[in-house]
Protein backbone atom coordinates (compact mmCIF):
# COMPACT_ATOMS: atom_id res chain seq x y z
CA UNK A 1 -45.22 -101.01 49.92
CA UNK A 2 -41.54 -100.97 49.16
CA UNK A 3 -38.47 -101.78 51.17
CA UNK A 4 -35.16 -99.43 51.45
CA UNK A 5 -32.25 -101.86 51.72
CA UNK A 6 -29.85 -98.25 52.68
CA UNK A 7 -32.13 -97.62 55.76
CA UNK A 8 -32.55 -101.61 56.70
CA UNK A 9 -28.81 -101.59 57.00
CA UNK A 10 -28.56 -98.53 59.14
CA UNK A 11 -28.35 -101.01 62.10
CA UNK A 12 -26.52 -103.90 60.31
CA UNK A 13 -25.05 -105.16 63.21
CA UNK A 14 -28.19 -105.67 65.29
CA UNK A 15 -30.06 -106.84 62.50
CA UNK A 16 -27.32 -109.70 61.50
CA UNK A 17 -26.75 -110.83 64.83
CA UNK A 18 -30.40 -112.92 65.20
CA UNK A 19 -29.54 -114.76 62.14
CA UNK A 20 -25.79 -115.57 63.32
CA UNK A 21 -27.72 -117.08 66.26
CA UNK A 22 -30.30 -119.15 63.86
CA UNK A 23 -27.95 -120.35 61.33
CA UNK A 24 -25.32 -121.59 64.06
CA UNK A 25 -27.99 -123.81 65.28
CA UNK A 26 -28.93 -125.77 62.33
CA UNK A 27 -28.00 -129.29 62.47
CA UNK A 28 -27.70 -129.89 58.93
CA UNK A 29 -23.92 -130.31 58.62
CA UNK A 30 -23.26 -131.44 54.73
CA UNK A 31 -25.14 -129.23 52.34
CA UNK A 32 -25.32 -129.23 48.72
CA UNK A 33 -28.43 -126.45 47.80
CA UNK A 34 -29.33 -123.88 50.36
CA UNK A 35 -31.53 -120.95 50.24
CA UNK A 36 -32.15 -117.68 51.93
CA UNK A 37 -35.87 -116.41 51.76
CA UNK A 38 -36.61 -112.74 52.32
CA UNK A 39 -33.00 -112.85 51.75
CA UNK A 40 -33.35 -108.54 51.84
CA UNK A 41 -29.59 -106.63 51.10
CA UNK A 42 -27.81 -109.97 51.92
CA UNK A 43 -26.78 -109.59 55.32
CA UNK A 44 -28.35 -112.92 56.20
CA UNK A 45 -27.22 -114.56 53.07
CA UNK A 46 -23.69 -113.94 53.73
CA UNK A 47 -24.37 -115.31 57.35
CA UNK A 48 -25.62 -118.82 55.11
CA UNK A 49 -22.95 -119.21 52.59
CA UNK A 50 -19.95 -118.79 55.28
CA UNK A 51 -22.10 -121.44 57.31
CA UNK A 52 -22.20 -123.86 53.88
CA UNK A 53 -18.95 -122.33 51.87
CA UNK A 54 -19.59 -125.91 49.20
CA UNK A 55 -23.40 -125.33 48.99
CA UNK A 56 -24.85 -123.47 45.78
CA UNK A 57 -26.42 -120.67 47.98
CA UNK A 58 -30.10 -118.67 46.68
CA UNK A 59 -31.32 -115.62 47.78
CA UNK A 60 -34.86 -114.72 46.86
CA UNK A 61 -36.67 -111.25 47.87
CA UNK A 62 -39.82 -109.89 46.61
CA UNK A 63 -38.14 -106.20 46.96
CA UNK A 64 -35.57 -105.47 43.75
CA UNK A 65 -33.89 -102.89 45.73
CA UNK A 66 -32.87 -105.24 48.47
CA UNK A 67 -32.31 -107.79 45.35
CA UNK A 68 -29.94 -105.44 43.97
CA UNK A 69 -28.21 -104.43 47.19
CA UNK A 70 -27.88 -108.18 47.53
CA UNK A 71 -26.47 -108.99 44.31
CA UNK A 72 -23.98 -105.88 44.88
CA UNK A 73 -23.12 -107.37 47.92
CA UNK A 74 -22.38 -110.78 47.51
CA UNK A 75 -21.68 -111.19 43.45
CA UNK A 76 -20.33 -114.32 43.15
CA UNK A 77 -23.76 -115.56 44.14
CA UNK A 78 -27.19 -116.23 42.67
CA UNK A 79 -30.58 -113.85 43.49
CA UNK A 80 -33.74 -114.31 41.93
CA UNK A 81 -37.00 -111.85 42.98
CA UNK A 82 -39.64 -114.11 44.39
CA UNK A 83 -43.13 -114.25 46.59
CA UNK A 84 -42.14 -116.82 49.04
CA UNK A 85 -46.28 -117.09 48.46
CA UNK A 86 -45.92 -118.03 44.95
CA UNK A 87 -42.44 -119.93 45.42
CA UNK A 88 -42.69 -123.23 42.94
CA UNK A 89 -39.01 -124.66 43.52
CA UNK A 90 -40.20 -127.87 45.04
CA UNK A 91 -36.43 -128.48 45.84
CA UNK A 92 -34.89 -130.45 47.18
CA UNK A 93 -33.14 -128.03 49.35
CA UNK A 94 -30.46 -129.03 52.19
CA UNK A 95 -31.58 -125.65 54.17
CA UNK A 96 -34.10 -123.55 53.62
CA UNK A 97 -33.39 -120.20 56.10
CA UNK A 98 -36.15 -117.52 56.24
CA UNK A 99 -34.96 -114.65 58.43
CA UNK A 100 -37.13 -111.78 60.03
CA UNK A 101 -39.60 -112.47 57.01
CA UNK A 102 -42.30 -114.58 58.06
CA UNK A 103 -44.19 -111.58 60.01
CA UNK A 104 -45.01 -110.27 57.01
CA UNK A 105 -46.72 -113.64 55.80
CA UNK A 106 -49.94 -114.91 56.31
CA UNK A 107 -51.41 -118.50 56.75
CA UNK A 108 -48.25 -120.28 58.91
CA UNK A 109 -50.62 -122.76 59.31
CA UNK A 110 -50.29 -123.97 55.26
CA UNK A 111 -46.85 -122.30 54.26
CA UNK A 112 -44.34 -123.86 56.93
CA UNK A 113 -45.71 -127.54 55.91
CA UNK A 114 -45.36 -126.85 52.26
CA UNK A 115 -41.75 -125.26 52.75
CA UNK A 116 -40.82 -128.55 55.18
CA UNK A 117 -41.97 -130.73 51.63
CA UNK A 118 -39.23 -129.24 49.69
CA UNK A 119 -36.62 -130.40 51.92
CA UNK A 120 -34.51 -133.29 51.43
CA UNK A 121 -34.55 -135.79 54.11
CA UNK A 122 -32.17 -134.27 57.26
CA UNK A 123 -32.74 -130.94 56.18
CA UNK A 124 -33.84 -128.09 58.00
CA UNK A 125 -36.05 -125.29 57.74
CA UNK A 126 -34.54 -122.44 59.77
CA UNK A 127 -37.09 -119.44 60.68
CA UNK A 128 -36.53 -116.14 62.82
CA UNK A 129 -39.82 -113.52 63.40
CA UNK A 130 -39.95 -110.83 65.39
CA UNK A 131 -42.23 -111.22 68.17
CA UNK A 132 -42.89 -107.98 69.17
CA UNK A 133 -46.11 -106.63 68.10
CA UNK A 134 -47.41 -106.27 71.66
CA UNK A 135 -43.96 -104.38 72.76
CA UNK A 136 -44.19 -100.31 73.61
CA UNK A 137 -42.83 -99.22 69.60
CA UNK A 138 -45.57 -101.20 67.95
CA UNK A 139 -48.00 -100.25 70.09
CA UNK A 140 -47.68 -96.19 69.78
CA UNK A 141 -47.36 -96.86 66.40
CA UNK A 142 -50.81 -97.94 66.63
CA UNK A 143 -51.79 -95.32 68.72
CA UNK A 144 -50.51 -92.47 66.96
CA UNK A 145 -52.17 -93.82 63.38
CA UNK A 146 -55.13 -94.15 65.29
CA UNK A 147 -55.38 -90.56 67.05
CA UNK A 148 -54.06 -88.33 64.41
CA UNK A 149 -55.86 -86.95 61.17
CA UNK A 150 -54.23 -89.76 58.89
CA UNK A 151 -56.32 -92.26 60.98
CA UNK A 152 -58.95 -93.13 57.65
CA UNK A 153 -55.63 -93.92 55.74
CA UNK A 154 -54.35 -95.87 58.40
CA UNK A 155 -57.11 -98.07 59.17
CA UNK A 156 -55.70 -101.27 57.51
CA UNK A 157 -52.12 -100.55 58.33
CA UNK A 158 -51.31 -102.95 61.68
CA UNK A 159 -53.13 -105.32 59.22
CA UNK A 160 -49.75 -105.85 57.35
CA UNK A 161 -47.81 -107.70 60.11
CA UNK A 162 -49.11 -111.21 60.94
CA UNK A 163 -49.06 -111.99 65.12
CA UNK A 164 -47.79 -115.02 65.32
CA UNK A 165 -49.10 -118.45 67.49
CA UNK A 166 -47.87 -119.35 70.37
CA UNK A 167 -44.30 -121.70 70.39
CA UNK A 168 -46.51 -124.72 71.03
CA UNK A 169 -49.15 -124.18 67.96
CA UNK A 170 -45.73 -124.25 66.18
CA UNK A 171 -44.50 -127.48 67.53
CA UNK A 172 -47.59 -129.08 67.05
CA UNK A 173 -47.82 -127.79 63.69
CA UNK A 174 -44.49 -128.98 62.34
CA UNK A 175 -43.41 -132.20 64.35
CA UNK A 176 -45.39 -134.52 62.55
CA UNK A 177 -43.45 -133.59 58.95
CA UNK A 178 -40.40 -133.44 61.18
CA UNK A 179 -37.88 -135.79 62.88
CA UNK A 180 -36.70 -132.93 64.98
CA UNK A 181 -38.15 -129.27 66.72
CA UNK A 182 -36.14 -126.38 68.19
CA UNK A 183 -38.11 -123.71 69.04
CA UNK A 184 -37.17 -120.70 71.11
CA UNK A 185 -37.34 -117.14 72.23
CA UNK A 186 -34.90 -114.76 72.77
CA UNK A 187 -35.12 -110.89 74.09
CA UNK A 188 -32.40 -108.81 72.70
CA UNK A 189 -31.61 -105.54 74.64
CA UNK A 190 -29.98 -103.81 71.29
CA UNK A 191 -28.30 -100.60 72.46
CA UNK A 192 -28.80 -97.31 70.39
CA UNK A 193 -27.42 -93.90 70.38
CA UNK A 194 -29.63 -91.12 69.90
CA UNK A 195 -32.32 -91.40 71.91
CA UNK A 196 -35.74 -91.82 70.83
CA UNK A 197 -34.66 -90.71 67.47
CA UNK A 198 -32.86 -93.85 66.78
CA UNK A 199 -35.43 -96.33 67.77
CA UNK A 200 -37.84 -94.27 65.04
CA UNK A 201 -34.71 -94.51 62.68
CA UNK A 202 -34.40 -98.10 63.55
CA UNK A 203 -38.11 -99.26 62.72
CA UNK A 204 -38.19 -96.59 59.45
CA UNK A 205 -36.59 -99.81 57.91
CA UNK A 206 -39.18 -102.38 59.03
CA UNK A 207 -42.66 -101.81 61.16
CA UNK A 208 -43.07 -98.35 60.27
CA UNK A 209 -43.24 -99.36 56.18
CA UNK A 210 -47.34 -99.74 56.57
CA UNK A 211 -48.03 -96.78 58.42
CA UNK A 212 -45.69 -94.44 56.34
CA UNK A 213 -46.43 -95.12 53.10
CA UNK A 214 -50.09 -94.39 52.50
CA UNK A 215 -48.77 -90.91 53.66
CA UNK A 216 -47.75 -87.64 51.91
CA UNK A 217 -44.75 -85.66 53.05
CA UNK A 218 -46.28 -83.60 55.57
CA UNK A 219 -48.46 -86.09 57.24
CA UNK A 220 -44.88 -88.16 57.53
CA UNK A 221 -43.28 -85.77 58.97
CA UNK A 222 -45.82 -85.19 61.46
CA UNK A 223 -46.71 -88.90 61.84
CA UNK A 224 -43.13 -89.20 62.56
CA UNK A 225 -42.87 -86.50 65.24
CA UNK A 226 -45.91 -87.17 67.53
CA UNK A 227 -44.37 -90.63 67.13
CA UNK A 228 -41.00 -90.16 68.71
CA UNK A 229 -42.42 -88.15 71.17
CA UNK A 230 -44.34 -91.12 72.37
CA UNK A 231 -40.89 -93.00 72.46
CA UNK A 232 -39.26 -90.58 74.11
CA UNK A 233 -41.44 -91.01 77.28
CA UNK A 234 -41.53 -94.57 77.43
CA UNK A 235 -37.77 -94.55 76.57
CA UNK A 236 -35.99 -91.76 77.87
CA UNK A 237 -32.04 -92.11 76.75
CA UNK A 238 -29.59 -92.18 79.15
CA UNK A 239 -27.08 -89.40 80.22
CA UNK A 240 -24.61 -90.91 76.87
CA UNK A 241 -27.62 -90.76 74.65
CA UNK A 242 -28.29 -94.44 74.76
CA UNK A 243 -31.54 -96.11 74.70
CA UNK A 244 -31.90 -100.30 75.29
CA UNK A 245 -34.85 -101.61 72.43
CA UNK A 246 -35.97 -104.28 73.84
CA UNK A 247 -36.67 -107.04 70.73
CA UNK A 248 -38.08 -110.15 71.81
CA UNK A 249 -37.57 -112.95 68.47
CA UNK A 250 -39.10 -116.48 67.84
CA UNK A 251 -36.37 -119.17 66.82
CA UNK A 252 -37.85 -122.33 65.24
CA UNK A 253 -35.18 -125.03 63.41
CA UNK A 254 -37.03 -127.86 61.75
CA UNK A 255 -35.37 -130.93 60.93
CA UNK A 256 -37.22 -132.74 57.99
């Protein structure tokens, strides 16, 4: 399953402003070595580096054409593709940010520990997920893999996002590595023109990936249609062409 860094950035602006929110709320002021994981076309990196303009700034992604939308973005600094999975860099790092990625990875339980070890002492671990498996687009995505003739191929698809804990199994989790816990949740209303349409156009770059890809041309297409028709009853645009997406995000900054 590959990423498309030109449709991800169709909605820059909505997709940037989570991690504007994140990053202005990390403690850590003096920062030598910071790194962006899931670091995607660079939107979020750029967000880091402007944060910590002295640090030596990283971006990894396990996708090289985000990697290379990244390192056409932002040249002057340093990406590497990399399985935050299989990451070895045992640091230290000053900030370690991981933006809209961790939905995608399993076992929270054993990776956010390991990630809080390679921090130096006062630094933080910044972390943004969606939170919106539950929310009207994810579930007719469901729906629609289930009740269509693709259903066989879809079977495993809702299997790629991980549903994350509650915001005290979190908490609990991290405050004993930490001297310091911000967790929060926040429900952005992100305004977009075009209706239905635009919400399908919107999640093309990021929930749809599972269901879409185990699927040839015309079953896409199809997929796709039945799809926004479910949308469009659940959101029905207003008389500008305007639909509100509702996108409800997890905010946790960890302070080593």
């Amino acid at each position: 399953m590959t990423w498309s860094a030109s449709q991800y950035v169709q909605f820059e602006d909505e997709r940037t402003r989570p991690v504007r929110d994140l990053v202005g709320a990390i403690p850590t002021v003096n920062a030598a070595r910071v790194v962006d994981i899931g670091c995607g076309p660079g939107n979020s990196t750029e967000v880091l580096a402007a944060r910590y303009g002295s640090a030596q700034v990283t971006g990894l992604d396990s996708d090289a054409d985000m990697i290379a939308a990244a390192r056409k973005r932002l040249p002057n600094l340093h990406f590497d593709i990399a399985d935050v999975t299989q990451w070895a860099d045992g640091g230290p790092w000053d900030v370690i940010l991981a933006n809209a990625v961790f939905q995608w990875v399993p076992d929270h339980a054993t990776l956010f520990p390991s990630l809080i070890g390679k921090l130096a002492p006062g630094g933080s671990l910044a972390v943004q997920m969606p939170d919106n498996l539950n929310e009207p687009p994810h579930l007719l995505m469901r729906e629609t893999a289930l009740t269509g003739p693709w259903a066989p191929k879809l079977a495993a698809a809702a299997d790629a996002r991980t549903a994350l804990a509650s915001e005290r199994w979190y908490y609990e989790l991290l405050k004993p590595h930490c001297s310091r816990v911000d967790i929060w949740r926040t429900i952005y209303q992100h305004p977009l023109k075009g209706g239905a349409a635009a919400i399908v156009e919107w999640f093309k770059g990021s929930g749809l990936r599972p269901f879409l890809a185990p699927l040839d041309d015309a079953e896409k297409t199809e997929y796709l249609r039945q799809y926004e028709a479910a949308l469009t009853k659940v959101f029905p645009a207003m008389p500008d062409g305007t639909v509100l997406l509702p996108f409800p995000r997890v905010f946790i900054v960890a302070t080593r």
